[in-house]
N, C-alpha and C. Protein backbone atom coordinates (compact mmCIF):
# COMPACT_ATOMS: atom_id res chain seq x y z
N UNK A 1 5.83 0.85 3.93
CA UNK A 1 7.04 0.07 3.86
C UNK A 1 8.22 1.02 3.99
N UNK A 2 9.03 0.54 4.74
CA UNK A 2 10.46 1.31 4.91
C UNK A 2 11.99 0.51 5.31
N UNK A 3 12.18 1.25 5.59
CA UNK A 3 13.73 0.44 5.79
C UNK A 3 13.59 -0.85 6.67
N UNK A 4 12.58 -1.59 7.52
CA UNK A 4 12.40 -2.31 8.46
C UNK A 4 11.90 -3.71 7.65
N UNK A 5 13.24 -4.49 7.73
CA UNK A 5 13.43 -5.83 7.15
C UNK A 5 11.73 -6.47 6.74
N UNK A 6 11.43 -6.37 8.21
CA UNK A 6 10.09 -6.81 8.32
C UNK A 6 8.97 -6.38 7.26
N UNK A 7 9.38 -5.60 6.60
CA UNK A 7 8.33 -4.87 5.61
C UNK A 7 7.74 -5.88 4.64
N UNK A 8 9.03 -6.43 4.44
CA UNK A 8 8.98 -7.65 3.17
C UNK A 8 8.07 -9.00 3.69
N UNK A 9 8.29 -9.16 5.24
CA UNK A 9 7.67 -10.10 5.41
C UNK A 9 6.59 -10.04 5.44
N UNK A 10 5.88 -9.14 5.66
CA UNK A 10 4.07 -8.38 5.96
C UNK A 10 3.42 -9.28 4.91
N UNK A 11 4.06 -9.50 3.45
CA UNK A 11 3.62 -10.13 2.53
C UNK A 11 3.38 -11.73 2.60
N UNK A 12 4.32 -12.68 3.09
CA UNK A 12 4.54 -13.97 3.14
C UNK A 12 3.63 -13.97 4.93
N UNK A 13 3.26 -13.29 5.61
CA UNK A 13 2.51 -13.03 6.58
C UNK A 13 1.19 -13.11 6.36
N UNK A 14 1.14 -12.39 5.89
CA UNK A 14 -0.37 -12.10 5.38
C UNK A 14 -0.62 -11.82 4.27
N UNK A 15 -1.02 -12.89 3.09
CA UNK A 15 -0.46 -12.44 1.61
C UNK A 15 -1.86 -11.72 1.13
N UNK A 16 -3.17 -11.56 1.69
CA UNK A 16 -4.18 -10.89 1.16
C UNK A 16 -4.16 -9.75 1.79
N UNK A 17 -3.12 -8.97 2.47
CA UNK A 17 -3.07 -7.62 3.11
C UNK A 17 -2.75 -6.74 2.26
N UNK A 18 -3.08 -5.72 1.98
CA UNK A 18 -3.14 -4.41 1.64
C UNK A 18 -1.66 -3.71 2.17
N UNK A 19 -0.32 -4.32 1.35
CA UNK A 19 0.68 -3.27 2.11
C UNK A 19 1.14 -2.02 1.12
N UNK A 20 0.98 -0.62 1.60
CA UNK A 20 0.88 0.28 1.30
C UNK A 20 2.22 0.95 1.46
N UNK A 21 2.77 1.89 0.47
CA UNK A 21 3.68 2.48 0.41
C UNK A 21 2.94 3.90 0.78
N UNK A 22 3.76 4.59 1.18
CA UNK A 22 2.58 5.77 1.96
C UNK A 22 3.31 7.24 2.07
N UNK A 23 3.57 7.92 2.88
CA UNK A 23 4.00 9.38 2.96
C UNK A 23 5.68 8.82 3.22
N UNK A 24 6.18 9.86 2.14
CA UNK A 24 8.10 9.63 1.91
C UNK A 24 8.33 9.04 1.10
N UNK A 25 7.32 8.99 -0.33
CA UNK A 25 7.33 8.03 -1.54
C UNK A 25 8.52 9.09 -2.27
N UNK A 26 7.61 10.68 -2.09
CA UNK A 26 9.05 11.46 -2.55
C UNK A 26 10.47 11.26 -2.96
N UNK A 27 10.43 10.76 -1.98
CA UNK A 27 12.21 10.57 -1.82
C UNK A 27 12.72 9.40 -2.48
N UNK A 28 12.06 8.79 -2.57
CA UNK A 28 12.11 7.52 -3.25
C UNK A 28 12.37 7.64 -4.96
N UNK A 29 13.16 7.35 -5.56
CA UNK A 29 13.50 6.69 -6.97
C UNK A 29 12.18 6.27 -7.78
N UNK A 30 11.65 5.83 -8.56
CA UNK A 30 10.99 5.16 -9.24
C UNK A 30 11.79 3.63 -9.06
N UNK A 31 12.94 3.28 -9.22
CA UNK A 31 13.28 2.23 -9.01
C UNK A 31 13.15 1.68 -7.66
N UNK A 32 13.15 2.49 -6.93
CA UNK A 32 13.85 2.19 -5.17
C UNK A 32 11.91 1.88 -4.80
N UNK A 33 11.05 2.67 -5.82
CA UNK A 33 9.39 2.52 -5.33
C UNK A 33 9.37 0.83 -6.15
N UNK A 34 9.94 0.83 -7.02
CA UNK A 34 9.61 -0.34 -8.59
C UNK A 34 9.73 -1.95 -7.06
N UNK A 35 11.26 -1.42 -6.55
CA UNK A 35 11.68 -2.87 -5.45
C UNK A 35 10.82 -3.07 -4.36
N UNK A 36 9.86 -1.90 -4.07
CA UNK A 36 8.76 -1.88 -2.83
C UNK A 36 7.92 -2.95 -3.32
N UNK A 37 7.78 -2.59 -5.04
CA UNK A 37 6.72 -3.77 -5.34
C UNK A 37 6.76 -4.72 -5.46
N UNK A 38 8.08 -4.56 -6.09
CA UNK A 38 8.86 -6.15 -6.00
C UNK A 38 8.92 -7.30 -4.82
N UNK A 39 9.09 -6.48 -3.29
CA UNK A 39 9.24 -6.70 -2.44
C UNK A 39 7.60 -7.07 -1.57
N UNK A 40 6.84 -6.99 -1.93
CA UNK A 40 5.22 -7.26 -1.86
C UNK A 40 4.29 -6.38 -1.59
N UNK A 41 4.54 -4.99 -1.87
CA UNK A 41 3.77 -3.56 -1.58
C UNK A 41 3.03 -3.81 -2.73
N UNK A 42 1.48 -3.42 -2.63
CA UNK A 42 0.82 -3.81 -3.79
C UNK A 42 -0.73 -2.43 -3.54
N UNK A 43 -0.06 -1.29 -2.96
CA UNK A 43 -1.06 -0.17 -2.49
C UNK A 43 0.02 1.00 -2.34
N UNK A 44 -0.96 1.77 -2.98
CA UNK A 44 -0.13 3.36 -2.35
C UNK A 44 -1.17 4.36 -2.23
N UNK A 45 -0.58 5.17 -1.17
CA UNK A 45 -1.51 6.53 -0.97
C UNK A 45 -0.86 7.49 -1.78
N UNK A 46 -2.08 8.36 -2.73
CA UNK A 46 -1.99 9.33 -3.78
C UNK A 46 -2.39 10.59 -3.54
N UNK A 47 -2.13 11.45 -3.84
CA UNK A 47 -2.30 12.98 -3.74
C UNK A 47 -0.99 13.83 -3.48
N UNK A 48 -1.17 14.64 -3.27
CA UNK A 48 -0.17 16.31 -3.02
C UNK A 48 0.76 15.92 -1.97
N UNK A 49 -0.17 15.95 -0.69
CA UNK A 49 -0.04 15.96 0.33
C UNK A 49 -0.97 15.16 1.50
N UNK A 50 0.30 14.70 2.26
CA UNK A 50 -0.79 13.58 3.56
C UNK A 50 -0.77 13.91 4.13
N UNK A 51 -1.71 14.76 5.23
CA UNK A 51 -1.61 15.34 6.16
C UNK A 51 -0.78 16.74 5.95
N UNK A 52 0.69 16.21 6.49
CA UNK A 52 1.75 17.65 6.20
C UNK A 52 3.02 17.25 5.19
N UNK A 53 2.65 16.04 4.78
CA UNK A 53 4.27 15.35 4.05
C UNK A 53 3.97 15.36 2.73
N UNK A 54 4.25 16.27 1.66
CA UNK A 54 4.61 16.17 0.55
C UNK A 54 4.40 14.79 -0.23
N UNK A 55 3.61 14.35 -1.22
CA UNK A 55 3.61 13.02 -1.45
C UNK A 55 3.61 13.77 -2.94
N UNK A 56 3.96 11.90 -3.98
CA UNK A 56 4.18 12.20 -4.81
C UNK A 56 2.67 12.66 -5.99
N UNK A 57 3.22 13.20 -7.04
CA UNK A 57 1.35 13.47 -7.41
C UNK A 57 0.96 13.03 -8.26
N UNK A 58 -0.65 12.93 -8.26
CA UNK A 58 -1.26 11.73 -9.31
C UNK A 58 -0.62 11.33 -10.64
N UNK A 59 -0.19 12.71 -10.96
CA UNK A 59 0.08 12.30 -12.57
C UNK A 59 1.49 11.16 -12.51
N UNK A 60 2.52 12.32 -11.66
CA UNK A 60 3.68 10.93 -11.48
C UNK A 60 3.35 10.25 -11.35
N UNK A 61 2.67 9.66 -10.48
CA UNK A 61 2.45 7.92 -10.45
C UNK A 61 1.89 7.49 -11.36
N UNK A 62 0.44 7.78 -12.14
CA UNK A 62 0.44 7.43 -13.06
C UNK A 62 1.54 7.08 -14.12
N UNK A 63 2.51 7.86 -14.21
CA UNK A 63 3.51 7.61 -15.27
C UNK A 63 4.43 6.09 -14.92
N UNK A 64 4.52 6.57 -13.63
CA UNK A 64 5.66 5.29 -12.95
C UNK A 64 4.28 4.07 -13.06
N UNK A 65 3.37 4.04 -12.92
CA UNK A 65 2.35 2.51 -13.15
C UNK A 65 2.42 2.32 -14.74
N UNK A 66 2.90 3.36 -15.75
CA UNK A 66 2.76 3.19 -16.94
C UNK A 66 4.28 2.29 -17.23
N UNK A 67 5.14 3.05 -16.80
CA UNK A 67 6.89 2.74 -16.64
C UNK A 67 6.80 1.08 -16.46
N UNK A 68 6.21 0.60 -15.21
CA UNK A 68 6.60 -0.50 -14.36
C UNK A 68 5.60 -1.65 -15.06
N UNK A 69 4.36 -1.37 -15.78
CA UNK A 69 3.90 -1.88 -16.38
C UNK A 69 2.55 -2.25 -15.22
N UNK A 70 2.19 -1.48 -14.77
CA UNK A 70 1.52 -2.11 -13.46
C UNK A 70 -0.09 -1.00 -13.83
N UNK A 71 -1.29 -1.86 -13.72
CA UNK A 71 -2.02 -1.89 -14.14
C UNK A 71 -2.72 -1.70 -12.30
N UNK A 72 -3.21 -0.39 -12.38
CA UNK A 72 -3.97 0.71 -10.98
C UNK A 72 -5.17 -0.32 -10.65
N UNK A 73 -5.65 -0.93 -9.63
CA UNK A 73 -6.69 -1.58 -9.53
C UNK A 73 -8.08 -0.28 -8.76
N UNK A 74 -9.26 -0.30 -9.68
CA UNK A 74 -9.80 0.76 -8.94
C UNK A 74 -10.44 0.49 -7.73
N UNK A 75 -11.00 1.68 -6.86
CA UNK A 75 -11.14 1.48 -5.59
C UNK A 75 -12.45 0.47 -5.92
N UNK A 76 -12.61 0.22 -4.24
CA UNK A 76 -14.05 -0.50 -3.94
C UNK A 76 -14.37 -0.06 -2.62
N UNK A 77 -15.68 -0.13 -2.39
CA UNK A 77 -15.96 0.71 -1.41
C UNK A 77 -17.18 -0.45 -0.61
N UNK A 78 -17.09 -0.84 0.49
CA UNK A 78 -18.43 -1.86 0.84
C UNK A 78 -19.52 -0.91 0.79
N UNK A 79 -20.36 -1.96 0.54
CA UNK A 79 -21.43 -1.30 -0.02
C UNK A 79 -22.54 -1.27 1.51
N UNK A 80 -23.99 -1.30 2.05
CA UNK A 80 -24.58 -1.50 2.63
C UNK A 80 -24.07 -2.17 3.97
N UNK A 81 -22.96 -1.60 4.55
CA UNK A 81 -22.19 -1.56 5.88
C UNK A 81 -21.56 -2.70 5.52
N UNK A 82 -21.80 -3.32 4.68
CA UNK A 82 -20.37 -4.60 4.80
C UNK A 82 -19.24 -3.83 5.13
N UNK A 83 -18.53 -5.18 5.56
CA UNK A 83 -16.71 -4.10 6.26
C UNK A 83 -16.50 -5.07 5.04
N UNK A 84 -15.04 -3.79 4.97
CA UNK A 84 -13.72 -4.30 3.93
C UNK A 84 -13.09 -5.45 4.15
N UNK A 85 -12.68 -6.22 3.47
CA UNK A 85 -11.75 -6.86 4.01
C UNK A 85 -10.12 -6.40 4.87
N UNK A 86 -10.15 -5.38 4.95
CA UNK A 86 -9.30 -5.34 5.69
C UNK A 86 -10.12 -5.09 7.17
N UNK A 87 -10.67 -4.61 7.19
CA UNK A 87 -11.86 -4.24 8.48
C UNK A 87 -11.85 -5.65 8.87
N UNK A 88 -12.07 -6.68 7.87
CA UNK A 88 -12.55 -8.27 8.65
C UNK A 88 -11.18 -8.96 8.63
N UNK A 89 -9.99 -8.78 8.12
CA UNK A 89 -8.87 -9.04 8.75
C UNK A 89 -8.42 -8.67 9.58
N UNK A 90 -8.29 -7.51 9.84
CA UNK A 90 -7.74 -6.75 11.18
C UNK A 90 -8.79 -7.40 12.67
N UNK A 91 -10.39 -7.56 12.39
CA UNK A 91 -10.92 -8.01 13.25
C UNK A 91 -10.58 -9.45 13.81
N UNK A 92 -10.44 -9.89 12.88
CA UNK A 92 -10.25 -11.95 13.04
C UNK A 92 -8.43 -11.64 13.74
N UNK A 93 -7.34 -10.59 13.51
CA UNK A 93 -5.86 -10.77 13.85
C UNK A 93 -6.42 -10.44 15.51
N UNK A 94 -7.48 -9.22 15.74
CA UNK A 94 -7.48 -8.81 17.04
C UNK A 94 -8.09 -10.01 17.56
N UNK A 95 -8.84 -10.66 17.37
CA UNK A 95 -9.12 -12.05 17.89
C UNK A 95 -8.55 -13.12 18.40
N UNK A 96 -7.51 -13.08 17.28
CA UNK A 96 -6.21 -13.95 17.84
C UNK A 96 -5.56 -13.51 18.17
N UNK A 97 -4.78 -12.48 18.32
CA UNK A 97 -4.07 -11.96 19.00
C UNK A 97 -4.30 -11.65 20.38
N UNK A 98 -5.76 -11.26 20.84
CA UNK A 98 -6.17 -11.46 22.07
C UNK A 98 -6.70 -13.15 23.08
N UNK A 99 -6.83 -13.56 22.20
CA UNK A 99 -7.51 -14.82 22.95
C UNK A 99 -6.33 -16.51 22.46
């Protein structure tokens, strides 16, 4: 999610999507991250570093999910090749989107 109006809509679009706040959380406020969620971001990528961009680190966020009152959902992983649901959303959008 970023400055692109459209960010907000991704949610009322597709309300079982996975929208992720991602590399340039840095820079971001705790408040200015708090309105991402507000705004329908309900995922973030965690660690040091993504790739080459500085991200914020586990423990901060932990603190800011403690702050915001927001309760970390743990991963899930398909099990025996099932796809994710995002794997079977993205498949069914390329579907329609092509045909």
């Amino acid at each position: 999610m970023g400055d692109d109006p459209d960010d907000c809509n991704s949610r009322i679009v597709m309300p079982k999507a996975m929208v992720r706040l991602s590399a340039g959380r840095v820079r971001f406020s705790i408040s200015e991250q708090a309105m991402c969620f507000l705004a329908g971001a309900n995922s973030i990528f965690t660690g040091d570093k993504l790739l080459t961009t500085p991200n914020n680190d586990f423990d901060a966020d932990q603190q800011m999910f403690k702050l915001l009152g927001l309760i970390p959902k743990a991963p899930s992983f398909a099990e025996d090749g099932e796809k994710s649901f995002e794997a079977k959303n993205c498949d069914e959008q390329t579907v329609s989107a092509s045909g």
